[in-house]
N, C-alpha and C. Protein backbone atom coordinates (compact mmCIF):
# COMPACT_ATOMS: atom_id res chain seq x y z
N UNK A 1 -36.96 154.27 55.35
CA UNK A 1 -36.98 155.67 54.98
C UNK A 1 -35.96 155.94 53.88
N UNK A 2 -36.43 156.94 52.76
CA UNK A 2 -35.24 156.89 51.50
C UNK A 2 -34.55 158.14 52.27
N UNK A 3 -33.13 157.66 51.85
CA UNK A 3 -32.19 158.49 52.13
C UNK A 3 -32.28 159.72 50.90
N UNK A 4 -32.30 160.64 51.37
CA UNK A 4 -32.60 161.90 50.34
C UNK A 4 -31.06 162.86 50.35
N UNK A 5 -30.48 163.32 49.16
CA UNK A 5 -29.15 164.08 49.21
C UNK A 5 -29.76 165.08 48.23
N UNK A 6 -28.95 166.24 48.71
CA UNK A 6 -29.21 167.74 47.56
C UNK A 6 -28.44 167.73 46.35
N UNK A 7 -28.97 168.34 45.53
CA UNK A 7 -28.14 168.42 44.30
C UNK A 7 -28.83 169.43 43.34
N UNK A 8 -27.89 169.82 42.65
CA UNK A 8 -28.74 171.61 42.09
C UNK A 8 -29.49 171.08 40.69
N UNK A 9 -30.15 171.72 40.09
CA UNK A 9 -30.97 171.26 39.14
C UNK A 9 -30.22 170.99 37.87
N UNK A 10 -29.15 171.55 37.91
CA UNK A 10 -27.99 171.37 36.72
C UNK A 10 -27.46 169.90 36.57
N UNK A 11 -27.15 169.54 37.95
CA UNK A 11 -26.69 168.05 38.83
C UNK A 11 -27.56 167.06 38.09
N UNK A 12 -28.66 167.38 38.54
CA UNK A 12 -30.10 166.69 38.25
C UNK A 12 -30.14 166.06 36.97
N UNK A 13 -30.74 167.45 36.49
CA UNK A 13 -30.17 167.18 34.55
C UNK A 13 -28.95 166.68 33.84
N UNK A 14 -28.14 166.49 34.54
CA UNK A 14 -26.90 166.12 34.10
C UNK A 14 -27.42 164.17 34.02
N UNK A 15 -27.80 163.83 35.47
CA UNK A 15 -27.67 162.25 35.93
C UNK A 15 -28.87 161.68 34.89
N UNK A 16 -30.25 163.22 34.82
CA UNK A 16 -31.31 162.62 33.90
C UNK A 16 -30.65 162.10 32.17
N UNK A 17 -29.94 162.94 31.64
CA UNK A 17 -29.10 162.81 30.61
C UNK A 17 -28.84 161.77 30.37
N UNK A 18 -27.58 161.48 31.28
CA UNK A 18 -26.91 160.23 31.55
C UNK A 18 -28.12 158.69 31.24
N UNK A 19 -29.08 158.92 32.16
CA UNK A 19 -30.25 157.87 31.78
C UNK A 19 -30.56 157.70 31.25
N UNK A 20 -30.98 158.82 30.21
CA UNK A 20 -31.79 158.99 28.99
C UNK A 20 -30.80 158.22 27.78
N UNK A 21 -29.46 158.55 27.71
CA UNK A 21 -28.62 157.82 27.15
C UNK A 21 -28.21 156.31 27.29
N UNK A 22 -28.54 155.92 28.26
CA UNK A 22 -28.18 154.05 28.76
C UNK A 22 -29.57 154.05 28.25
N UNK A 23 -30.34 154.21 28.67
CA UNK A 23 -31.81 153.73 28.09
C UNK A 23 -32.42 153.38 26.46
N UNK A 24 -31.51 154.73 25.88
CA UNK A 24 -32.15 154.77 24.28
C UNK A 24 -31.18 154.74 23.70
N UNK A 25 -29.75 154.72 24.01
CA UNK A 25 -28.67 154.82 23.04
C UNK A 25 -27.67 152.90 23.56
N UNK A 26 -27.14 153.38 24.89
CA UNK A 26 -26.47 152.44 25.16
C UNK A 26 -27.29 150.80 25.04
N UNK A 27 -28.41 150.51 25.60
CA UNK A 27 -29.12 149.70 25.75
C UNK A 27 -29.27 148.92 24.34
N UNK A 28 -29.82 149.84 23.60
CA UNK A 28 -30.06 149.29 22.01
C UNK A 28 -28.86 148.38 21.29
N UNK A 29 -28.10 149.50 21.41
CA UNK A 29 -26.37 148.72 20.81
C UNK A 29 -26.24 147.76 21.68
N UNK A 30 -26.19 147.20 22.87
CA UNK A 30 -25.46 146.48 23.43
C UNK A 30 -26.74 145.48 22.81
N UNK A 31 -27.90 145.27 23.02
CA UNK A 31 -28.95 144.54 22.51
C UNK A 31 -28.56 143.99 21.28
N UNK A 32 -28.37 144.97 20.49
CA UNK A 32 -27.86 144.39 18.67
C UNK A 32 -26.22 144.22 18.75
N UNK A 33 -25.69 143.99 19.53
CA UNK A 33 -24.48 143.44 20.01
C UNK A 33 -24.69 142.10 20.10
N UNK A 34 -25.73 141.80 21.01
CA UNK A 34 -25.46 140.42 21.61
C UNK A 34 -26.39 139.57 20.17
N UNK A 35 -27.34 140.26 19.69
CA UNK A 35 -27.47 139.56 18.87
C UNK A 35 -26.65 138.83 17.21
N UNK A 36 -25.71 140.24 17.28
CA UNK A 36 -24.84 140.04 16.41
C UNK A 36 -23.95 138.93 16.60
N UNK A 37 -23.90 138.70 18.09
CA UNK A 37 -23.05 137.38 18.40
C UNK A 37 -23.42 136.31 18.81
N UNK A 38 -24.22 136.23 19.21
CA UNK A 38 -25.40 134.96 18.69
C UNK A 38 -25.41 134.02 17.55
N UNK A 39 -25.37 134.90 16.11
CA UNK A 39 -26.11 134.55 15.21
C UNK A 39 -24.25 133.82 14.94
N UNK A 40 -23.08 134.48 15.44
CA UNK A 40 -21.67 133.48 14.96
C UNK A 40 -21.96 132.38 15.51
N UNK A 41 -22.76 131.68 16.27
CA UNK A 41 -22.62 130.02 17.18
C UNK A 41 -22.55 129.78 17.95
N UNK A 42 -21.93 128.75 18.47
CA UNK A 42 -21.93 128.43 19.78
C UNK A 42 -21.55 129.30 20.81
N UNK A 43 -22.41 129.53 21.48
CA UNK A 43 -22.34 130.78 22.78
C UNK A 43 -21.27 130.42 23.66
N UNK A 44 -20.85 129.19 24.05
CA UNK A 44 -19.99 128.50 25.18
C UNK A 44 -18.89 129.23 25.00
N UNK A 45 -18.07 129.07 23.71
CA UNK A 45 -16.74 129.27 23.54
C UNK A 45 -17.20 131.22 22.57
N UNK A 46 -17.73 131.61 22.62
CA UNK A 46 -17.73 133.16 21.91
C UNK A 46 -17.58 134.04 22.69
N UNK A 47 -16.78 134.49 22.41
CA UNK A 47 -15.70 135.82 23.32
C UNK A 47 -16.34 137.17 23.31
N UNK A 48 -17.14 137.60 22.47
CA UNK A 48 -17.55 138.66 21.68
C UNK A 48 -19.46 137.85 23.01
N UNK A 49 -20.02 136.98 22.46
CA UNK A 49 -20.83 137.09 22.93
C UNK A 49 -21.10 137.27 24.55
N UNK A 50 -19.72 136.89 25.52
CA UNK A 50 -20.12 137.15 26.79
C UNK A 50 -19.50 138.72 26.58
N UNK A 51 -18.45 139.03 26.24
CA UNK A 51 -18.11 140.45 26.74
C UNK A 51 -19.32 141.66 26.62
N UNK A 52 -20.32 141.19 25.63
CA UNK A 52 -21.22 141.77 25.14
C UNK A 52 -22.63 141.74 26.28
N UNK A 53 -22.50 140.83 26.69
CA UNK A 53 -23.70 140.01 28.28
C UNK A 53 -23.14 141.13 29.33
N UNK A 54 -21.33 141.02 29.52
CA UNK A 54 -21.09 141.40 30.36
C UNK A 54 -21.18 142.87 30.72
N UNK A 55 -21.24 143.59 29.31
CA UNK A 55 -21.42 145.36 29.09
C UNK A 55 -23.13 145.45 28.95
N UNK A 56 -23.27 144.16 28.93
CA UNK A 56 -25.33 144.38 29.27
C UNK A 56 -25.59 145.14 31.02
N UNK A 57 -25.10 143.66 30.91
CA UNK A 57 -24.99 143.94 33.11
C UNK A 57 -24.33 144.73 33.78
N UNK A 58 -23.76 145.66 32.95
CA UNK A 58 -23.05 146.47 33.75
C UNK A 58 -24.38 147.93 33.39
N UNK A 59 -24.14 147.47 31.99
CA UNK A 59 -25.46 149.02 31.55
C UNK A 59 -26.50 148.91 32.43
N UNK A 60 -27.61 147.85 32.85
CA UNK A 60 -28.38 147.63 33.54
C UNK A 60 -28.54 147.93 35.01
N UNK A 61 -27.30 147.67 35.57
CA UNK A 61 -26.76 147.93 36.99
C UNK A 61 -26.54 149.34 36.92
N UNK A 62 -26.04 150.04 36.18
CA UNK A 62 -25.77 151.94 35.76
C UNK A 62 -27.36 152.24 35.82
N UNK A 63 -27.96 151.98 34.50
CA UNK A 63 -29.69 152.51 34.77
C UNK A 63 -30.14 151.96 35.69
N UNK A 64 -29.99 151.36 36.79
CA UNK A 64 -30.59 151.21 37.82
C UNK A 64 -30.06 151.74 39.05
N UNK A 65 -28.67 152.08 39.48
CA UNK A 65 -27.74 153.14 40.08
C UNK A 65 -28.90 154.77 39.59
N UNK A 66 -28.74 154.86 38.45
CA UNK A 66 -29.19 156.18 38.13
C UNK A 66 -30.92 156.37 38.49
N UNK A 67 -31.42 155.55 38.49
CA UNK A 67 -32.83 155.86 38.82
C UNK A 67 -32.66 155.47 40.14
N UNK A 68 -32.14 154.94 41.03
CA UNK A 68 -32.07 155.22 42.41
C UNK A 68 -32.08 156.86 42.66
N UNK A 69 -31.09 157.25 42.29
CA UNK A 69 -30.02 158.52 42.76
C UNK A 69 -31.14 159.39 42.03
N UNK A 70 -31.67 159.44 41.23
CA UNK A 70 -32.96 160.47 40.62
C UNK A 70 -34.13 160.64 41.62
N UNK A 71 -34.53 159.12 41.82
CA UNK A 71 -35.45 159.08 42.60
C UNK A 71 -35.53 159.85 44.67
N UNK A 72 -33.90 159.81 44.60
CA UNK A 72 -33.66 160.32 46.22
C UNK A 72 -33.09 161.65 45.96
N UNK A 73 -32.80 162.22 45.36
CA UNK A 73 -32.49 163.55 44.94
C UNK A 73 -33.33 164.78 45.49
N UNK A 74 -32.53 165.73 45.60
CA UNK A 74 -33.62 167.14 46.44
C UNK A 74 -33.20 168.04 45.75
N UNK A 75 -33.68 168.77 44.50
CA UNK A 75 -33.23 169.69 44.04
C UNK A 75 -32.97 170.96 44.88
N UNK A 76 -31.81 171.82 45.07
CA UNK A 76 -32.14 172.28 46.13
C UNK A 76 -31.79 173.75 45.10
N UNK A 77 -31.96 175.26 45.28
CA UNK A 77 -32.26 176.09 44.52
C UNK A 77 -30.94 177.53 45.50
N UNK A 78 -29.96 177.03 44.76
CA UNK A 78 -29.07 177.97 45.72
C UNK A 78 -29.34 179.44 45.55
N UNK A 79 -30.42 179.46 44.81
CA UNK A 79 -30.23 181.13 45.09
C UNK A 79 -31.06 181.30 45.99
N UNK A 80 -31.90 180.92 46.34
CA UNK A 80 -32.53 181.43 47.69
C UNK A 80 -32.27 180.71 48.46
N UNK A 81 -30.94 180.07 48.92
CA UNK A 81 -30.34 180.59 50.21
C UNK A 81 -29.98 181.53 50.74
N UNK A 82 -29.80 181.83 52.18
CA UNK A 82 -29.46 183.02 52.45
C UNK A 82 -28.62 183.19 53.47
N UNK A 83 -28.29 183.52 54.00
CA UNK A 83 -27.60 183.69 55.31
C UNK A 83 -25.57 183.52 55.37
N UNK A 84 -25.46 183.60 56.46
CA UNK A 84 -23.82 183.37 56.32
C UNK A 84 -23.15 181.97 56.76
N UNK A 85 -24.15 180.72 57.62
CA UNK A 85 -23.66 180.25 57.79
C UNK A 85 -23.59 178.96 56.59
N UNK A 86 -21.91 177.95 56.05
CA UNK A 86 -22.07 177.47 55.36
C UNK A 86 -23.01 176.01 55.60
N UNK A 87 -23.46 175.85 54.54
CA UNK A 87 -24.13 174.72 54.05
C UNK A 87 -24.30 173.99 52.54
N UNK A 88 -25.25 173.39 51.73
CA UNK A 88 -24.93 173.17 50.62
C UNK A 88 -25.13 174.53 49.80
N UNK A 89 -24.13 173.96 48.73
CA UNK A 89 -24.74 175.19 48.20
C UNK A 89 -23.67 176.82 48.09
N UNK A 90 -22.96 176.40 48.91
CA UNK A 90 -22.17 177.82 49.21
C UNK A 90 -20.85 177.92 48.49
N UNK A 91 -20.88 178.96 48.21
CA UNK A 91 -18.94 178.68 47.82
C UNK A 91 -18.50 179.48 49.21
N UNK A 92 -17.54 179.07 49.49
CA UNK A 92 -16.69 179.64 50.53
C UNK A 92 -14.94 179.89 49.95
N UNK A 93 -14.79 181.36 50.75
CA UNK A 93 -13.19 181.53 50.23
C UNK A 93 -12.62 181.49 51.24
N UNK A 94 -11.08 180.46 51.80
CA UNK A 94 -10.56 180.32 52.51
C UNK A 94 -8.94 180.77 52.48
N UNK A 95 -8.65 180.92 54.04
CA UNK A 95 -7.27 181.51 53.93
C UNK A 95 -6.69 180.39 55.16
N UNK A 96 -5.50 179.62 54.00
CA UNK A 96 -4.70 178.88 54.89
C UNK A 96 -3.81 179.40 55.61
N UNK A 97 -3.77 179.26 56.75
CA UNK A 97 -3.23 179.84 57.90
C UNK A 97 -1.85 179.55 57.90
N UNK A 98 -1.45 178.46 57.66
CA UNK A 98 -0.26 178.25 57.39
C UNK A 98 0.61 178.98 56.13
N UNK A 99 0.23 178.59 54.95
CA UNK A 99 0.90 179.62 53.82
C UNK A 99 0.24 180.66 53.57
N UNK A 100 -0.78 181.35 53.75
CA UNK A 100 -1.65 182.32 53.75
C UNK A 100 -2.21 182.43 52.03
N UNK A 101 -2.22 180.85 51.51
CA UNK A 101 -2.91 181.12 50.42
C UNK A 101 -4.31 181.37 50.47
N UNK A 102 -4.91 181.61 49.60
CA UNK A 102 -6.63 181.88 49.18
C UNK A 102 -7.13 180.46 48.91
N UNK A 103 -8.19 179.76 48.86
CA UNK A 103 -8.51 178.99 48.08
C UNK A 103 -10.37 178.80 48.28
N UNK A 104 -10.82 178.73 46.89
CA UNK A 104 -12.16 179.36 46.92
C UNK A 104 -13.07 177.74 46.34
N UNK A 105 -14.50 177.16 46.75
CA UNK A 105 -14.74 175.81 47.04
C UNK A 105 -16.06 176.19 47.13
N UNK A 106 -17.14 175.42 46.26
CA UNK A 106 -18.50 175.34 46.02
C UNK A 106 -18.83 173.65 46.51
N UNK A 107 -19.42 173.78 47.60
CA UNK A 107 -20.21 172.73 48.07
C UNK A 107 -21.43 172.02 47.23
N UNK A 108 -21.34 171.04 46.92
CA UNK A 108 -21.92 170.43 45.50
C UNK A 108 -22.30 169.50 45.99
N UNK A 109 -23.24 168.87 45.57
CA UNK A 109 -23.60 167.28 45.74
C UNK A 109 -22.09 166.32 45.14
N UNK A 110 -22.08 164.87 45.64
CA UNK A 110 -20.92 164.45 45.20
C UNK A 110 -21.16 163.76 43.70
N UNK A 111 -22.09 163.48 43.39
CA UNK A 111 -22.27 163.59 41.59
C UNK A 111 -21.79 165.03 40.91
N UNK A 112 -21.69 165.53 41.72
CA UNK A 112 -21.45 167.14 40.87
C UNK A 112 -19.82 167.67 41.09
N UNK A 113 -19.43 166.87 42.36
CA UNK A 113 -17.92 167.44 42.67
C UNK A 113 -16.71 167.35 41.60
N UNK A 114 -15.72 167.89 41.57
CA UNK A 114 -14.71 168.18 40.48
C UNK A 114 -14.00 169.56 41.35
N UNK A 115 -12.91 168.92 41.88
CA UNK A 115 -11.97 169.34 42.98
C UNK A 115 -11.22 170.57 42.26
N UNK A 116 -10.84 169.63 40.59
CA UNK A 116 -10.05 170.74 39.66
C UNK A 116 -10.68 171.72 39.32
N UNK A 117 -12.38 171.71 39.57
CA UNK A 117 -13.07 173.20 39.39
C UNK A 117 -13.28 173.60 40.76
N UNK A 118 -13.21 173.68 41.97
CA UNK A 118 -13.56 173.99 43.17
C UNK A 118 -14.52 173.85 43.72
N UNK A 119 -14.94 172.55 43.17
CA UNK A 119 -16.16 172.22 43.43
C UNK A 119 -16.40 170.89 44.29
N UNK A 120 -16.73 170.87 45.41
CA UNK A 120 -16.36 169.82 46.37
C UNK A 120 -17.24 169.23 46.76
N UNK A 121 -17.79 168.14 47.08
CA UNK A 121 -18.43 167.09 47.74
C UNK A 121 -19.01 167.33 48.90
N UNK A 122 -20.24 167.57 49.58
CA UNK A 122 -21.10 167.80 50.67
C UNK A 122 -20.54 166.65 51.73
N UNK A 123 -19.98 165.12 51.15
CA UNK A 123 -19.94 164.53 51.93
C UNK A 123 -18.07 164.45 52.27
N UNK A 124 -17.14 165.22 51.29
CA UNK A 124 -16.09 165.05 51.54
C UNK A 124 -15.81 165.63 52.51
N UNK A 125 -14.43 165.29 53.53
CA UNK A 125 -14.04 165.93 54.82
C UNK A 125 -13.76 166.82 55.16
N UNK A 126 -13.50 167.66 53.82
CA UNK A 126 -13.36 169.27 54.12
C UNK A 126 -14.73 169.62 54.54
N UNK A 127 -15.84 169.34 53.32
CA UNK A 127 -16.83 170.05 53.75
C UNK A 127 -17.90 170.16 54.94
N UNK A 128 -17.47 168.78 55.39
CA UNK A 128 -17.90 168.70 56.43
C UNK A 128 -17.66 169.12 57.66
N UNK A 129 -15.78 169.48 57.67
CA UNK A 129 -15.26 170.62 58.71
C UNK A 129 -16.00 171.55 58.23
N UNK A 130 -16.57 172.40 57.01
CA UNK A 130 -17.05 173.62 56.84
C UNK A 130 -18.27 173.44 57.28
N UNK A 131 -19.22 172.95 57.48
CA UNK A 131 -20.77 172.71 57.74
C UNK A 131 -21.16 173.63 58.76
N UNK A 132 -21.93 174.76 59.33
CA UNK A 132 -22.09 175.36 60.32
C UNK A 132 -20.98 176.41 60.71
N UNK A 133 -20.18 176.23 59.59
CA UNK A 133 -19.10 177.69 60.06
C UNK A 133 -19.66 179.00 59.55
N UNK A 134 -19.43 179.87 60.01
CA UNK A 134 -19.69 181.00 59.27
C UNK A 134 -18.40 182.07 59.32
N UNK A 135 -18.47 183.33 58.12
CA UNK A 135 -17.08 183.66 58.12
C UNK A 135 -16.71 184.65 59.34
N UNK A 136 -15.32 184.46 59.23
CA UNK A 136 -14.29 185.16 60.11
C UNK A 136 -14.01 183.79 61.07
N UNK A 137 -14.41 182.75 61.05
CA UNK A 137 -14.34 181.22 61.86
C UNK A 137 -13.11 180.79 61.55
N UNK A 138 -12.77 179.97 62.14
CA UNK A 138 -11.59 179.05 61.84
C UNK A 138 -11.54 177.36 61.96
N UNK A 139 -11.31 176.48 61.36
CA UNK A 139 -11.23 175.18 61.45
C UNK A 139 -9.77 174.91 61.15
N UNK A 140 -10.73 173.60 61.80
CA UNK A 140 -8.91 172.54 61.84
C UNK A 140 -9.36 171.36 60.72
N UNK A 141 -8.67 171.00 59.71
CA UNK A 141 -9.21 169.98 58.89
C UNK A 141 -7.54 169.12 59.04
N UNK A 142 -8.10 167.55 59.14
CA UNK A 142 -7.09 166.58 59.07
C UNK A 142 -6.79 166.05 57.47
N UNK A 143 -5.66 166.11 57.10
CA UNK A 143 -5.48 165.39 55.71
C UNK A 143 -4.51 164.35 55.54
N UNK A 144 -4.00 163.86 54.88
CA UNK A 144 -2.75 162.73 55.03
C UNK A 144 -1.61 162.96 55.19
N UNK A 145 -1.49 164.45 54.66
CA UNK A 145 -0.30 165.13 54.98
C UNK A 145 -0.24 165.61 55.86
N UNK A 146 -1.11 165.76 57.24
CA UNK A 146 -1.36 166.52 58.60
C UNK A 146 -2.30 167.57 58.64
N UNK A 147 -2.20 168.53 59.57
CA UNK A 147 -3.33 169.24 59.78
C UNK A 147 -3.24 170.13 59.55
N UNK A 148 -4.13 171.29 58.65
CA UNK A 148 -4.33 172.17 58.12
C UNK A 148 -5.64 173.68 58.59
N UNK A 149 -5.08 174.75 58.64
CA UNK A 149 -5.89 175.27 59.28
C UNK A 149 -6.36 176.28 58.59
N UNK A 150 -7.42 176.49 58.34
CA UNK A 150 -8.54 177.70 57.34
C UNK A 150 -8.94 178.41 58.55
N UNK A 151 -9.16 179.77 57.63
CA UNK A 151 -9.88 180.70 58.46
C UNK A 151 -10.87 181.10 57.12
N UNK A 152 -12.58 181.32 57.32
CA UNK A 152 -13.55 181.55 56.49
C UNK A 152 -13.41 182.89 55.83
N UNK A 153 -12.85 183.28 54.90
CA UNK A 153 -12.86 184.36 54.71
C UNK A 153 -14.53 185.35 54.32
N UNK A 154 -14.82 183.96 53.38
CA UNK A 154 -16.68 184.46 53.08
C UNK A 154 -17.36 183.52 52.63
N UNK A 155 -18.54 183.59 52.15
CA UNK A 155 -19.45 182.83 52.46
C UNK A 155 -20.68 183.26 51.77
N UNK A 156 -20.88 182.67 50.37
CA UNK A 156 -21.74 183.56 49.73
C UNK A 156 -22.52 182.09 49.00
N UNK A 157 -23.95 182.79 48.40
CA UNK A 157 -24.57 181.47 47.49
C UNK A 157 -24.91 182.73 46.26
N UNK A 158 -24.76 182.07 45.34
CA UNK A 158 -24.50 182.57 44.09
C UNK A 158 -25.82 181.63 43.06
């Protein structure tokens, strides 16, 4: 059974991009790379010709990572979500119980996460304490520095 993960259509287009680029841009150069080093000689001892093999196999292994992750993908359409309890998709604004800061967090697929925008990972451990909360709730989330306690302030899809 393929494992299927959500990701917003922006997500999507972003990873299609990415493909479209190893395919027609990266691929070519590394191709007229290796041939460029070829044509210096003996392959055994040419430095230029494996590093060039070796940025093949890595491009190859990427376009093939990326058409996995295309192929199991669920575009999922956050605006018609609805309701209060969180899931993907949501930003939620939280109040740490301890310093009584704010801190505000969009549940993203993890191709899409970027912590420095508030944008967090479906599969990271916060969000997974958030999964099924809805606001005015409270969780306990564990971190390396100890335990930390949110209360949901809201709970919206945008």
């Amino acid at each position: 059974m393929i494992k299927r993960f959500p990701i917003s259509q922006q997500g999507l287009d972003k990873l299609e991009l990415e493909l479209k680029n190893l395919r027609n841009v990266e691929r070519i150069e590394i191709i007229k790379a290796i041939a460029e080093a070829r044509a210096h000689g003996d392959l055994s001892e040419n430095a230029e010709y494996h590093a060039a093999r070796e940025k093949q196999s890595f491009i190859e292994a990427k376009i093939s990572e990326l058409e996995d992750k295309i192929g199991r993908a669920e575009v999922i359409d956050v605006s018609k979500i609805q309701g209060n309890e969180i899931k993907y998709g949501a930003t939620v604004k939280l109040l740490d119980e301890e310093t009584e800061d704010e801190v505000k967090y969009t549940i993203v697929s993890e191709y899409e996460a970027d912590v420095s925008a508030g944008l967090i990972s479906i599969s990271s451990p916060l969000a997974k304490a958030l999964l099924g909360k809805v606001m005015g709730e409270s969780l306990e989330f564990r971190t390396p520095k100890g335990t930390k306690y949110y209360e949901v302030l809201s709970v919206s899809y945008v």
